[in-house]
N, C-alpha and C. Protein backbone atom coordinates (compact mmCIF):
# COMPACT_ATOMS: atom_id res chain seq x y z
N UNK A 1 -38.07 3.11 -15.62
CA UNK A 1 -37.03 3.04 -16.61
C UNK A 1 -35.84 2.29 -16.02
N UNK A 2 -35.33 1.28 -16.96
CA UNK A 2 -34.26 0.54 -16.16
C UNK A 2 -32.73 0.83 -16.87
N UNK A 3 -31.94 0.67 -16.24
CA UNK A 3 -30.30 1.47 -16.14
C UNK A 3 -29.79 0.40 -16.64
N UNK A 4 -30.34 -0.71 -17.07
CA UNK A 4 -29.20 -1.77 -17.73
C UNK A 4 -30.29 -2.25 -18.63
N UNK A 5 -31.18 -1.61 -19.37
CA UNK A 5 -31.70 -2.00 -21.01
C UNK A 5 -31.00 -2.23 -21.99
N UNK A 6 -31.69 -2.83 -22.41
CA UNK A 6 -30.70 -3.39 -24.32
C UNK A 6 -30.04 -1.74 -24.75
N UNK A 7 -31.29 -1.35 -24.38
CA UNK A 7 -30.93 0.26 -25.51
C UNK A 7 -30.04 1.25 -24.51
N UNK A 8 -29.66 1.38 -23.24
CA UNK A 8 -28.30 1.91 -23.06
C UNK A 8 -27.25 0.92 -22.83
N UNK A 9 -27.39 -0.23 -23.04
CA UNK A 9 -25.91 -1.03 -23.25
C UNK A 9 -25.80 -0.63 -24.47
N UNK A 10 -26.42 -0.82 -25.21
CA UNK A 10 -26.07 -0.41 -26.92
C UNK A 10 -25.14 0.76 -26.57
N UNK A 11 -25.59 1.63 -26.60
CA UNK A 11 -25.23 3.23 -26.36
C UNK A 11 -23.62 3.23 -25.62
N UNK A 12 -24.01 2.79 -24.34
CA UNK A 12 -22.51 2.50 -23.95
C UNK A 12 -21.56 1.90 -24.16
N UNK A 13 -21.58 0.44 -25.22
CA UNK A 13 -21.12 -0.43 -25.91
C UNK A 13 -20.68 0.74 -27.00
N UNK A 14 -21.35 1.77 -27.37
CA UNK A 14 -20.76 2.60 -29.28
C UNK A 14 -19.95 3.37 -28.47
N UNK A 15 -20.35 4.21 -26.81
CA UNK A 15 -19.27 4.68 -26.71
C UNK A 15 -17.60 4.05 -26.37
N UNK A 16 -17.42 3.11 -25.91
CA UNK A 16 -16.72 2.65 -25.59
C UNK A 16 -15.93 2.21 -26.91
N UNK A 17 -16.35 2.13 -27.84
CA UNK A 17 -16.05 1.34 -29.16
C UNK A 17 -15.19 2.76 -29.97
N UNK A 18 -16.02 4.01 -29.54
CA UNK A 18 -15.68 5.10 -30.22
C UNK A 18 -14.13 5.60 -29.36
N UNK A 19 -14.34 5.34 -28.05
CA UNK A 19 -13.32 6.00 -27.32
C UNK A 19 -12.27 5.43 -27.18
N UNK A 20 -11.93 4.02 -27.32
CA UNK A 20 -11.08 2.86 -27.38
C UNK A 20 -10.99 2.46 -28.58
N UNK A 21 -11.35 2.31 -29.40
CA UNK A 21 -11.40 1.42 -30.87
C UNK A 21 -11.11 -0.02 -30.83
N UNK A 22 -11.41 -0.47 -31.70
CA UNK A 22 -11.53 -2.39 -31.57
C UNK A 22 -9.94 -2.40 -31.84
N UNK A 23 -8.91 -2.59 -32.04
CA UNK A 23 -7.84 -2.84 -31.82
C UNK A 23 -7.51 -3.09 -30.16
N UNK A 24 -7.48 -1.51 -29.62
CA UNK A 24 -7.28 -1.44 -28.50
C UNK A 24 -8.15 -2.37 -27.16
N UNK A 25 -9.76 -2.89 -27.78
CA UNK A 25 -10.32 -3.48 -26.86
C UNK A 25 -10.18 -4.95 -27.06
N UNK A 26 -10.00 -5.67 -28.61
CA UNK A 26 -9.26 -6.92 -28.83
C UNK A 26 -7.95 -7.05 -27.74
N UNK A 27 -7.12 -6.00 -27.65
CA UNK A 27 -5.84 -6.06 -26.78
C UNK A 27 -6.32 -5.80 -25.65
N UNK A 28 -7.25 -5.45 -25.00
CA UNK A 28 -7.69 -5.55 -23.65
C UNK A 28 -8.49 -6.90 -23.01
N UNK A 29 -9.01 -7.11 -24.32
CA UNK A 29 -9.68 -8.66 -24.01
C UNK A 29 -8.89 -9.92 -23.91
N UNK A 30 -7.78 -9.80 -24.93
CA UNK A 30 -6.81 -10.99 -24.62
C UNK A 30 -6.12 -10.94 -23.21
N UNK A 31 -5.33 -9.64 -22.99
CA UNK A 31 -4.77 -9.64 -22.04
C UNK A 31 -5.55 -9.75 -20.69
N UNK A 32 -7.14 -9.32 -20.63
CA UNK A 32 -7.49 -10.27 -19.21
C UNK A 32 -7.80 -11.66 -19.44
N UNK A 33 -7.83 -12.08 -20.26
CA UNK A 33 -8.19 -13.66 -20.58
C UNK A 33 -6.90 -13.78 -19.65
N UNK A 34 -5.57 -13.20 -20.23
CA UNK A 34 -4.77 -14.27 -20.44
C UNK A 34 -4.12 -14.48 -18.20
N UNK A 35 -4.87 -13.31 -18.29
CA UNK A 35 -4.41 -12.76 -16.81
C UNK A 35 -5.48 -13.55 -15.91
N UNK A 36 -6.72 -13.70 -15.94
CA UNK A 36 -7.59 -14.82 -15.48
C UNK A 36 -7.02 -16.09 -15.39
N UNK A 37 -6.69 -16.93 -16.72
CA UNK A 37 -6.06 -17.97 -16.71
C UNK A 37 -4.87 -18.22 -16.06
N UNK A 38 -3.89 -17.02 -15.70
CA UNK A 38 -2.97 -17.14 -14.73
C UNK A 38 -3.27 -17.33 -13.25
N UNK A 39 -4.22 -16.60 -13.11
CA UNK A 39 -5.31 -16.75 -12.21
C UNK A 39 -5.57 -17.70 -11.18
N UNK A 40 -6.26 -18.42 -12.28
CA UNK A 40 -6.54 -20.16 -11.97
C UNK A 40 -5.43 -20.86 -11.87
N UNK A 41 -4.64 -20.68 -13.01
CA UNK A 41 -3.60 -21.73 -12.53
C UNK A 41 -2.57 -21.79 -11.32
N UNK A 42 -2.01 -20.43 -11.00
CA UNK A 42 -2.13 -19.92 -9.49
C UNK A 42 -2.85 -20.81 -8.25
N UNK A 43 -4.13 -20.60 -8.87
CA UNK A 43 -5.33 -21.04 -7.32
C UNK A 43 -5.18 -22.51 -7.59
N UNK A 44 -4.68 -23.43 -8.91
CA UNK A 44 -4.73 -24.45 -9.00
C UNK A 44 -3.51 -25.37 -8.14
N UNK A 45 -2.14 -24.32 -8.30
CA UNK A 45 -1.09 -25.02 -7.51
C UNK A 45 -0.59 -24.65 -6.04
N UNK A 46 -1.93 -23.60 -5.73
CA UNK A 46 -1.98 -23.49 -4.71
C UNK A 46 -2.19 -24.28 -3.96
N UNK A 47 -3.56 -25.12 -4.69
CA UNK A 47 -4.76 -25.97 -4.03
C UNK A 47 -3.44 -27.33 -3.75
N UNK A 48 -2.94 -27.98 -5.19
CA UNK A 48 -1.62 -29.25 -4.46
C UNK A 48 -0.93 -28.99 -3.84
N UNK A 49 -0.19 -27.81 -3.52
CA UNK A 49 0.82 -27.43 -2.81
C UNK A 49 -0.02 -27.57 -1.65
N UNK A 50 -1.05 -27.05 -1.21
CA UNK A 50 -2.13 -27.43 0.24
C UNK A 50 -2.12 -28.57 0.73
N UNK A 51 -2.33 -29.42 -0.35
CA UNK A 51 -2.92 -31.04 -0.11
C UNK A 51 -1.35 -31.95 -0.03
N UNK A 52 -0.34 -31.59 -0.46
CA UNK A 52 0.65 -32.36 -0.14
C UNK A 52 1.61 -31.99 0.77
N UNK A 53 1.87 -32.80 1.77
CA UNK A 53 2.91 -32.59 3.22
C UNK A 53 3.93 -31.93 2.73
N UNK A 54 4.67 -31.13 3.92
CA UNK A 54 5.81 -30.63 3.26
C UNK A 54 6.90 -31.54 3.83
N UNK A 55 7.76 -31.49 2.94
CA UNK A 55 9.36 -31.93 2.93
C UNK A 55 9.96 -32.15 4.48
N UNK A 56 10.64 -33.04 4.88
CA UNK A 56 11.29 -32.50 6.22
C UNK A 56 12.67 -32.27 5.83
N UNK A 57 12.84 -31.56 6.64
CA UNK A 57 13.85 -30.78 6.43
C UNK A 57 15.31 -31.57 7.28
N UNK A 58 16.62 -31.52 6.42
CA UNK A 58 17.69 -32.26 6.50
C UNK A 58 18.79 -31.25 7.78
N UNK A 59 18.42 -31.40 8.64
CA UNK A 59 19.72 -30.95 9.68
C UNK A 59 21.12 -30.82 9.38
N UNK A 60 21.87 -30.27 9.66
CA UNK A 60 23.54 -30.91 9.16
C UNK A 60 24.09 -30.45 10.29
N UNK A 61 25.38 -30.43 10.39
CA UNK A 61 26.09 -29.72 11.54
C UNK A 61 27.49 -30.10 10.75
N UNK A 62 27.77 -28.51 11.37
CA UNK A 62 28.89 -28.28 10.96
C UNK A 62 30.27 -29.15 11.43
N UNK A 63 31.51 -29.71 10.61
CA UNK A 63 32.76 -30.26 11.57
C UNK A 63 33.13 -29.74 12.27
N UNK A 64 33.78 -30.40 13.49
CA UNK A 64 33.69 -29.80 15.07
C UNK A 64 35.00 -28.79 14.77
N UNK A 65 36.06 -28.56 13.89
CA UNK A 65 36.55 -27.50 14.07
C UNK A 65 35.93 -26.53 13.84
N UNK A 66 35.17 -26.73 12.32
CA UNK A 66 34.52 -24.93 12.05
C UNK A 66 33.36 -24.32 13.20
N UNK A 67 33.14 -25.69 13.83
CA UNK A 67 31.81 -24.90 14.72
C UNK A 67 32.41 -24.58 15.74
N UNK A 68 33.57 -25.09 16.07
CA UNK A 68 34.32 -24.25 17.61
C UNK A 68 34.80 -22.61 16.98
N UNK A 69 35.27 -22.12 15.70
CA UNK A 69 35.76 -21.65 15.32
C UNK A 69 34.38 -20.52 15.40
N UNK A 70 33.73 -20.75 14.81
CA UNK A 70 32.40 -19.60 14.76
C UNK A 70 31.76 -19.76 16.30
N UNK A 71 31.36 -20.78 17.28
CA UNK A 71 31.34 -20.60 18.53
C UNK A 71 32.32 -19.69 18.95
N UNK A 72 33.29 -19.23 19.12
CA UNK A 72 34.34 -18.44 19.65
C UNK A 72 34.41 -17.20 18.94
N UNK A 73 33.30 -17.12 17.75
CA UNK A 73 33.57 -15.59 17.09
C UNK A 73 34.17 -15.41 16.06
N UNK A 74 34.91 -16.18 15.58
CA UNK A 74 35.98 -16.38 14.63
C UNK A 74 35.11 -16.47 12.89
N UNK A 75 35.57 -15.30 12.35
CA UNK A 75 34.51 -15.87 10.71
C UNK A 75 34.71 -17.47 9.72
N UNK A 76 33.67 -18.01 9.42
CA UNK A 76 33.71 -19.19 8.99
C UNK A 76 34.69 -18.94 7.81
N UNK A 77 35.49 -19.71 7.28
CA UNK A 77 36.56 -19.60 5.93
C UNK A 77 35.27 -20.16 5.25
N UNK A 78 35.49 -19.54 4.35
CA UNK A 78 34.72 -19.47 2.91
C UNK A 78 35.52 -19.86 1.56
N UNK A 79 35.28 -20.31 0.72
CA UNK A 79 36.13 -20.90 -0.50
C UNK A 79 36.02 -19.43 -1.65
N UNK A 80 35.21 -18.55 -0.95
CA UNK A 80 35.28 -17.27 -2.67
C UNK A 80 36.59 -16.70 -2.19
N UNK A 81 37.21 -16.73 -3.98
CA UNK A 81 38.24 -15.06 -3.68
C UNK A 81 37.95 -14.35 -4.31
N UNK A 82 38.78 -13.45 -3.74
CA UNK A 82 38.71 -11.74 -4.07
C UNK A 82 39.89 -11.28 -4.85
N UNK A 83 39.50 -10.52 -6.02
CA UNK A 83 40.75 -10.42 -6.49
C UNK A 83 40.96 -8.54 -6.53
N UNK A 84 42.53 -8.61 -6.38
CA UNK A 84 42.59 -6.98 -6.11
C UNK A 84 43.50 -6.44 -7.35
């Protein structure tokens, strides 16, 4: 006797139908569609993001006052205020 026949998928297919109802399994079916397809498209910009070099990256340095100023400990001036 085999565990995956037409005639207990049937069976388990009515229960499932009885215990969930077709509303609820229409809304289960879209939402893994829609979650698969995120899926892929994921693994898809994974795959270019792989295949294309990355960026090099732009150095700067700070003007020689502010960097003596934070060399010595001193907090960098910042342009936010604070209002009291």
């Amino acid at each position: 006797m085999d565990l995956f026949s037409p005639k207990h998928l049937l069976i388990i297919l009515l229960v499932v139908l009885v215990v969930f109802g077709t509303k609820k399994l229409r809304t289960i079916g879209s939402d893994l569609g829609q979650a698969v397809r995120g899926f892929k498209e994921s693994m898809k910009e994974g795959e270019q993001e792989a295949e294309t070099p990355p960026k090099p990256v732009e150095a700067r340095q700070l003007p020689t006052q502010e960097r003596d100023k934070v060399a010595a400990g001193e907090k960098a001036p910042t342009s936010e205020k604070t209002s009291v």
